[in-house]
PDB file of N, CA and C in Angstrom:
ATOM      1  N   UNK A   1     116.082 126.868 -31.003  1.00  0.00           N
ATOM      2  CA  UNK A   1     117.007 127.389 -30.017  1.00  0.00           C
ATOM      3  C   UNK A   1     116.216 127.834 -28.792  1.00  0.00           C
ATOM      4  N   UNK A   2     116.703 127.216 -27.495  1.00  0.00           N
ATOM      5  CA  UNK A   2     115.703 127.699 -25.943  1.00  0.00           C
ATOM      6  C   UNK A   2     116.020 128.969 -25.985  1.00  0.00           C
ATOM      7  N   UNK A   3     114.919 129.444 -25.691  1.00  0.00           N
ATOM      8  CA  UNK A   3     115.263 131.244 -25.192  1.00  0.00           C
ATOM      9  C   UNK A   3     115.885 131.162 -23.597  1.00  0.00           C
ATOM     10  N   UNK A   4     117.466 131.909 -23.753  1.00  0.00           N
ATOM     11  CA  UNK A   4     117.176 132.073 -21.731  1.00  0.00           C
ATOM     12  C   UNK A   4     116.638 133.079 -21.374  1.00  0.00           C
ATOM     13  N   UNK A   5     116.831 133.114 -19.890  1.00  0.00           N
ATOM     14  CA  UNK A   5     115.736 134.138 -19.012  1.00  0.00           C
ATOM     15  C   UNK A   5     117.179 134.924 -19.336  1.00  0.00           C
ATOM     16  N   UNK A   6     116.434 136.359 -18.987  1.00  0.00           N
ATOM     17  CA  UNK A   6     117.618 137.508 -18.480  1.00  0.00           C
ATOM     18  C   UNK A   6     117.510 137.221 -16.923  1.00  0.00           C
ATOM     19  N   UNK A   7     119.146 137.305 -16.377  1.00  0.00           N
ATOM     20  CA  UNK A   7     119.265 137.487 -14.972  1.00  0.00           C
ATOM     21  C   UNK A   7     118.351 138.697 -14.267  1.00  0.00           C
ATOM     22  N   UNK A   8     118.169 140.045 -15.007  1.00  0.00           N
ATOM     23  CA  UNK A   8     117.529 141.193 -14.089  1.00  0.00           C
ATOM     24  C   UNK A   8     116.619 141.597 -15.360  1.00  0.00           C
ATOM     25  N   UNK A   9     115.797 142.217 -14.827  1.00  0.00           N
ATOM     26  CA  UNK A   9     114.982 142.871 -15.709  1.00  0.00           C
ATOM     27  C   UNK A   9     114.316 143.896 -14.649  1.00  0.00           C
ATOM     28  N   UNK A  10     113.983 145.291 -15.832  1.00  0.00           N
ATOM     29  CA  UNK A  10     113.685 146.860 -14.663  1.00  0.00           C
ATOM     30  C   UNK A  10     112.137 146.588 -14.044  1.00  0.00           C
ATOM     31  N   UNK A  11     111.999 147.018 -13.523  1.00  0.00           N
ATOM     32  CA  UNK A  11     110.485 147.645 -13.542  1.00  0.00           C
ATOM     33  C   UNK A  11     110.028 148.914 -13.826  1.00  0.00           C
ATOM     34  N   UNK A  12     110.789 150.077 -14.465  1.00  0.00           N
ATOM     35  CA  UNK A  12     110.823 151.283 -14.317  1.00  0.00           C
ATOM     36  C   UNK A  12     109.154 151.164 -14.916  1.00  0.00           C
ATOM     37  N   UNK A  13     108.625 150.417 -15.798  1.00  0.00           N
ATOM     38  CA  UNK A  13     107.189 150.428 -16.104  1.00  0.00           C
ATOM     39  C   UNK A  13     106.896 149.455 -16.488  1.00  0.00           C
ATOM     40  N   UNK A  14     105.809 148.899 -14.936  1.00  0.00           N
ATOM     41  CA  UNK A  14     105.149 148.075 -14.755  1.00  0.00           C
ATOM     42  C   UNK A  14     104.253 147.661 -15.930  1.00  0.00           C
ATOM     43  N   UNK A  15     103.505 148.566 -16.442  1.00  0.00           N
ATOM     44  CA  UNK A  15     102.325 148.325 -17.184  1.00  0.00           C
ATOM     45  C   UNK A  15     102.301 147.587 -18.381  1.00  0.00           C
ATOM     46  N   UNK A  16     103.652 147.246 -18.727  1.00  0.00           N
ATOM     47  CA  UNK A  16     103.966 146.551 -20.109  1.00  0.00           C
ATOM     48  C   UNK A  16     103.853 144.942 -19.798  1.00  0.00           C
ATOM     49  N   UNK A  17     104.024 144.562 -18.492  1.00  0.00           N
ATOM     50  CA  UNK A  17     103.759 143.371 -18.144  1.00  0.00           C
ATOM     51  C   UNK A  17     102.189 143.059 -17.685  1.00  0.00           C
ATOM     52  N   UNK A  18     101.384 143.814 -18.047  1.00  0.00           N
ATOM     53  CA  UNK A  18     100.208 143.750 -18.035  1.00  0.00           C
ATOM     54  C   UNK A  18      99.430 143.110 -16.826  1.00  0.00           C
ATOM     55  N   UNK A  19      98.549 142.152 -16.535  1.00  0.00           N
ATOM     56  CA  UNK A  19      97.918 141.017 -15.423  1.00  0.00           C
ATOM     57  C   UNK A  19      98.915 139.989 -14.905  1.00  0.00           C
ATOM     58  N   UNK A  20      99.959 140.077 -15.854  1.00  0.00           N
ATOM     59  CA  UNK A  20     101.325 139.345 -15.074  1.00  0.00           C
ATOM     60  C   UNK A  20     102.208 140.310 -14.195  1.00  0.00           C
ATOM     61  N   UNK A  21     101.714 141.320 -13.839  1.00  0.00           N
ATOM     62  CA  UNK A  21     102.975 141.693 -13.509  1.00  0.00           C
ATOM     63  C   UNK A  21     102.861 141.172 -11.782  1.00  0.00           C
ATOM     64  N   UNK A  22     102.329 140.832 -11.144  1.00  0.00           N
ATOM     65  CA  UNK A  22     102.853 140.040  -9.915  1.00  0.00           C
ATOM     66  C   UNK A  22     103.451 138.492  -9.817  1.00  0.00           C
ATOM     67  N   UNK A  23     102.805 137.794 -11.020  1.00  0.00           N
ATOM     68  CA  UNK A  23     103.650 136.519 -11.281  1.00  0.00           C
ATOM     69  C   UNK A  23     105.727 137.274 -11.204  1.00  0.00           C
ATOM     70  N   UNK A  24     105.256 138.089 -12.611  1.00  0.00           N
ATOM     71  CA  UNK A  24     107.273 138.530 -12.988  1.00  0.00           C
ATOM     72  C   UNK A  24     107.664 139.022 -11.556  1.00  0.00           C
ATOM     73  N   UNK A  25     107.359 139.315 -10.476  1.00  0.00           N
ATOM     74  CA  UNK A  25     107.951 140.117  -9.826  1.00  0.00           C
ATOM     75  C   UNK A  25     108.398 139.391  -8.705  1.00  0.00           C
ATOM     76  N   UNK A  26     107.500 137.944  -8.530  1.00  0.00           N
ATOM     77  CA  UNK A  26     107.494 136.692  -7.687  1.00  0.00           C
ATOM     78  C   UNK A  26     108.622 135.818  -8.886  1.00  0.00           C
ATOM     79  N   UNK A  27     109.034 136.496  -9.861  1.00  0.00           N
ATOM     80  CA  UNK A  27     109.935 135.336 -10.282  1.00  0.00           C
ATOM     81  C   UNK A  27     111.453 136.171 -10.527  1.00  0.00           C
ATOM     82  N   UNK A  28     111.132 137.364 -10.592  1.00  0.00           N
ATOM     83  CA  UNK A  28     112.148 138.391 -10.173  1.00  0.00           C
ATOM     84  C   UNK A  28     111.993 139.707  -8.859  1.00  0.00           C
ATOM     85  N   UNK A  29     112.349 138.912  -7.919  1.00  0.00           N
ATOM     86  CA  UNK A  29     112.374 139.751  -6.724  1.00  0.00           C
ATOM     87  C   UNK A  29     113.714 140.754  -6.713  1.00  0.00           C
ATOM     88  N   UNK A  30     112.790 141.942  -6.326  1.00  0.00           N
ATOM     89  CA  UNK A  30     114.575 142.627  -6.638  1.00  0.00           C
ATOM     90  C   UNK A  30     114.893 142.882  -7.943  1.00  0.00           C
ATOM     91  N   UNK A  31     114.365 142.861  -8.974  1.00  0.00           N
ATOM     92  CA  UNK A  31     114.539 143.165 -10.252  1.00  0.00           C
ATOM     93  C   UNK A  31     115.649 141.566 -10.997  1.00  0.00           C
ATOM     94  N   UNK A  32     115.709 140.700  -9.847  1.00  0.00           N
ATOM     95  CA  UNK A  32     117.064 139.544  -9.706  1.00  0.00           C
ATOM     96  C   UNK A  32     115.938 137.658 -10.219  1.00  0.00           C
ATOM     97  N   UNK A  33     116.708 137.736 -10.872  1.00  0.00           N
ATOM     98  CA  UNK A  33     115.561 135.792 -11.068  1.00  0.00           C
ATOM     99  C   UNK A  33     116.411 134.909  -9.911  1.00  0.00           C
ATOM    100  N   UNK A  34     115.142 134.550  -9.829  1.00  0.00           N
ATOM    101  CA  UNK A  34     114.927 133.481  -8.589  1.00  0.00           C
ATOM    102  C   UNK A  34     115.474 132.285  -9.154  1.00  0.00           C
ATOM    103  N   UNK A  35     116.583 132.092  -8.695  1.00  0.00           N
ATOM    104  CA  UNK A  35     117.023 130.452  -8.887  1.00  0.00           C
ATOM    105  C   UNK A  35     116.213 129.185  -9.113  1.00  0.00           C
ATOM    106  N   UNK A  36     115.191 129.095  -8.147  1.00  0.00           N
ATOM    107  CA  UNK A  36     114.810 127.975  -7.845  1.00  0.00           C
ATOM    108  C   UNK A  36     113.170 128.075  -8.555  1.00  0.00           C
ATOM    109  N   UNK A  37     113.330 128.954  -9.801  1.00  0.00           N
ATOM    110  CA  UNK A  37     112.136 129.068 -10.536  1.00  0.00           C
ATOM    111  C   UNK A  37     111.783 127.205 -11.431  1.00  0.00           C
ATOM    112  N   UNK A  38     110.614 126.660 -11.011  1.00  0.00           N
ATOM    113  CA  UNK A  38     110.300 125.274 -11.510  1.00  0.00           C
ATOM    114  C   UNK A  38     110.332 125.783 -13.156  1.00  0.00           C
ATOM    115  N   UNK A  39     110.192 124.618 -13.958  1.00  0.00           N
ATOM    116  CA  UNK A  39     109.967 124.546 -15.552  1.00  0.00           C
ATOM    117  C   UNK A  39     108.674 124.929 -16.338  1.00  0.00           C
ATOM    118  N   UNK A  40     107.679 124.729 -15.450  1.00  0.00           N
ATOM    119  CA  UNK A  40     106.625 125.636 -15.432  1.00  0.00           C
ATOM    120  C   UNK A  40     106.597 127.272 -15.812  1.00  0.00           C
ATOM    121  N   UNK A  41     107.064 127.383 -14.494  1.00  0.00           N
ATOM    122  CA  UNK A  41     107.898 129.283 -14.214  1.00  0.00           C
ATOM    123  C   UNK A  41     108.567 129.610 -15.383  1.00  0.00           C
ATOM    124  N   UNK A  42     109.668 128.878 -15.469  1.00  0.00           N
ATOM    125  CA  UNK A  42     110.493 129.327 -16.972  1.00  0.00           C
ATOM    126  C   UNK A  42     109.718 129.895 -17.551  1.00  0.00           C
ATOM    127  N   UNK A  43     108.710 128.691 -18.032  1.00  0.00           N
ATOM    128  CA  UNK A  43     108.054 128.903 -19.336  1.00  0.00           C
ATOM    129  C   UNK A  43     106.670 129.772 -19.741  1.00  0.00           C
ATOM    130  N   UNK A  44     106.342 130.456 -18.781  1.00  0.00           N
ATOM    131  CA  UNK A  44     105.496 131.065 -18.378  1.00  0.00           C
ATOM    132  C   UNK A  44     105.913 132.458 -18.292  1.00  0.00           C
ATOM    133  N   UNK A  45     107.370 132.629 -17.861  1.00  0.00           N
ATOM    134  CA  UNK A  45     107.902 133.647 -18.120  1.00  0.00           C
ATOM    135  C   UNK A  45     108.950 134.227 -19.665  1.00  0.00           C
ATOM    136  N   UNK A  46     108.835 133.500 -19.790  1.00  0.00           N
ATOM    137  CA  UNK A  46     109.168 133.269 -21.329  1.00  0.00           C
ATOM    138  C   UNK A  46     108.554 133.942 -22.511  1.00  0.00           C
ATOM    139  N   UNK A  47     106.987 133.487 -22.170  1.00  0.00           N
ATOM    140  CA  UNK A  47     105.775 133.837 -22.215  1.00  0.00           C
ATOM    141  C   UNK A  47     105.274 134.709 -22.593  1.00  0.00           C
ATOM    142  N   UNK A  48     105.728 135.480 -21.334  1.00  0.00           N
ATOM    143  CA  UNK A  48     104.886 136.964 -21.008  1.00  0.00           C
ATOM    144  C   UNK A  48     106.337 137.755 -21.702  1.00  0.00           C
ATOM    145  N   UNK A  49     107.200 137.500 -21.714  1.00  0.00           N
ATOM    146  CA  UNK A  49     108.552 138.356 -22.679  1.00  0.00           C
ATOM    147  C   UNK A  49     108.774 138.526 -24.081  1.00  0.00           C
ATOM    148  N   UNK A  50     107.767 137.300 -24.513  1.00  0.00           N
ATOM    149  CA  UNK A  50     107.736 137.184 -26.020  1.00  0.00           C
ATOM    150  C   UNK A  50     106.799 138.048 -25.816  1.00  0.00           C
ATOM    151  N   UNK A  51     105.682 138.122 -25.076  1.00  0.00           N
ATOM    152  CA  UNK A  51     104.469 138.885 -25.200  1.00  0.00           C
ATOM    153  C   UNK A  51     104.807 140.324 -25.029  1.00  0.00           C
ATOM    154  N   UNK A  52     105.775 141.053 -24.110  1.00  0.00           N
ATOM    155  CA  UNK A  52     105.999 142.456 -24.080  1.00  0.00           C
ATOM    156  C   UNK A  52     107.075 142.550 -25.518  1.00  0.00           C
ATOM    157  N   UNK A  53     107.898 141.767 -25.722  1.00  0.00           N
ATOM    158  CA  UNK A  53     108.617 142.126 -26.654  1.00  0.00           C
ATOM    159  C   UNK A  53     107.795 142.248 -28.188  1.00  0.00           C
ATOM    160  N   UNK A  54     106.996 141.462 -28.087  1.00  0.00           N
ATOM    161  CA  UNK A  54     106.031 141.514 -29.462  1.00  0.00           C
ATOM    162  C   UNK A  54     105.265 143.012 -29.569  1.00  0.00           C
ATOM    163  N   UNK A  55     104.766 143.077 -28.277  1.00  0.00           N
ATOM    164  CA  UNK A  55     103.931 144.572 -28.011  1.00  0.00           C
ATOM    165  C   UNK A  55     104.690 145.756 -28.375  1.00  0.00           C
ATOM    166  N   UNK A  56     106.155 146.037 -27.792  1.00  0.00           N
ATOM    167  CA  UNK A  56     107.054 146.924 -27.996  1.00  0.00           C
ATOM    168  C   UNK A  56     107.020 146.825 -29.613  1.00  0.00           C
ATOM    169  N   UNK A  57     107.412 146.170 -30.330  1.00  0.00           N
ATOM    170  CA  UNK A  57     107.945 146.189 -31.511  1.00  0.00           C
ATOM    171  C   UNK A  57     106.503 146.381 -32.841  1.00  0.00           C
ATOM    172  N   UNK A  58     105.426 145.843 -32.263  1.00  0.00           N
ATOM    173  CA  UNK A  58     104.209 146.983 -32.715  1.00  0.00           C
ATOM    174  C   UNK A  58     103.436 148.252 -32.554  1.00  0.00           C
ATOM    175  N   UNK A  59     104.268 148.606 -31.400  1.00  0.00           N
ATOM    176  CA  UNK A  59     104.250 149.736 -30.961  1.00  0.00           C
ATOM    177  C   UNK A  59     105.375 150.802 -31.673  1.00  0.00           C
ATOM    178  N   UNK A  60     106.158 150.030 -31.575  1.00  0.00           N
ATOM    179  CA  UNK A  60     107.478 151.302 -32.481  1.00  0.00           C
ATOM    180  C   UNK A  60     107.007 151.250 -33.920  1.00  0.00           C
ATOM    181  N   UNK A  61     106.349 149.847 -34.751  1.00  0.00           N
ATOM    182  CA  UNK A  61     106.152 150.179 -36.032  1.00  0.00           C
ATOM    183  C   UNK A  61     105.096 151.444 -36.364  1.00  0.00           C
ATOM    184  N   UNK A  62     103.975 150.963 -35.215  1.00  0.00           N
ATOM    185  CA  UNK A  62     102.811 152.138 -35.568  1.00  0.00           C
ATOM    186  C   UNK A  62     103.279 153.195 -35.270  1.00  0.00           C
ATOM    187  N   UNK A  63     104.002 153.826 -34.508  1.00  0.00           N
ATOM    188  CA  UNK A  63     105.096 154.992 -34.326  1.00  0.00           C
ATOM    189  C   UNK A  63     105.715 155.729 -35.434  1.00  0.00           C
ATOM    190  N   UNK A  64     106.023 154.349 -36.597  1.00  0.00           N
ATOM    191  CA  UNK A  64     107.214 154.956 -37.397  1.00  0.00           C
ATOM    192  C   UNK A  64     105.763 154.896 -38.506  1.00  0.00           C
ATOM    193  N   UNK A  65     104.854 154.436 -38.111  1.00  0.00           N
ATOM    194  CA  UNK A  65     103.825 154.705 -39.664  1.00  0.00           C
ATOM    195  C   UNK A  65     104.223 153.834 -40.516  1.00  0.00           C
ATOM    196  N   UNK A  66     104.670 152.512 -40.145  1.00  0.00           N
ATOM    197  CA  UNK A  66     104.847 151.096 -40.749  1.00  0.00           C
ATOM    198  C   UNK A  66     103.628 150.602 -40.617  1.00  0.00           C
ATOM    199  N   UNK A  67     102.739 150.083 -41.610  1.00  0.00           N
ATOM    200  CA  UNK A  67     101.818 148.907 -42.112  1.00  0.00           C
ATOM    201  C   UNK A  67     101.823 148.015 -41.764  1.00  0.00           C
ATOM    202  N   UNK A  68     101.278 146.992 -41.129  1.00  0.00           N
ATOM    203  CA  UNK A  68     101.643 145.395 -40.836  1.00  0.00           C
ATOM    204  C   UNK A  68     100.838 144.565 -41.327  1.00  0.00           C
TER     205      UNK A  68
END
């Protein structure tokens, strides 16, 4: 199943997007995705979302004192 993009995404903290975060911000100006992002872009941003979302969710386990 393709993952889609989210239309907006915050910046309230930058730092979770790590050395990407000026690519995401050139592909969401305005917190808004850029239409005319190439297939490249997609997937690159895709990317870096699996990558914060993976981070978040080892972050809440070591939080809760879950083992991995």
């Amino acid at each position: 199943m393709e993952m889609d993009l989210p239309q907006t995404i915050s910046f309230s903290n930058e730092t979770i997007y790590g050395a990407e975060i000026n690519f995401v911000k050139e592909c969401y100006p305005e917190g808004e995705l850029k239409n005319e992002l190439t297939a490249r872009e997609r997937q690159k941003v895709k990317i870096i979302l699996k990558e914060v979302a993976y981070a978040k969710f080892i972050e809440q386990q070591e939080n809760e004192g879950i083992d991995l």
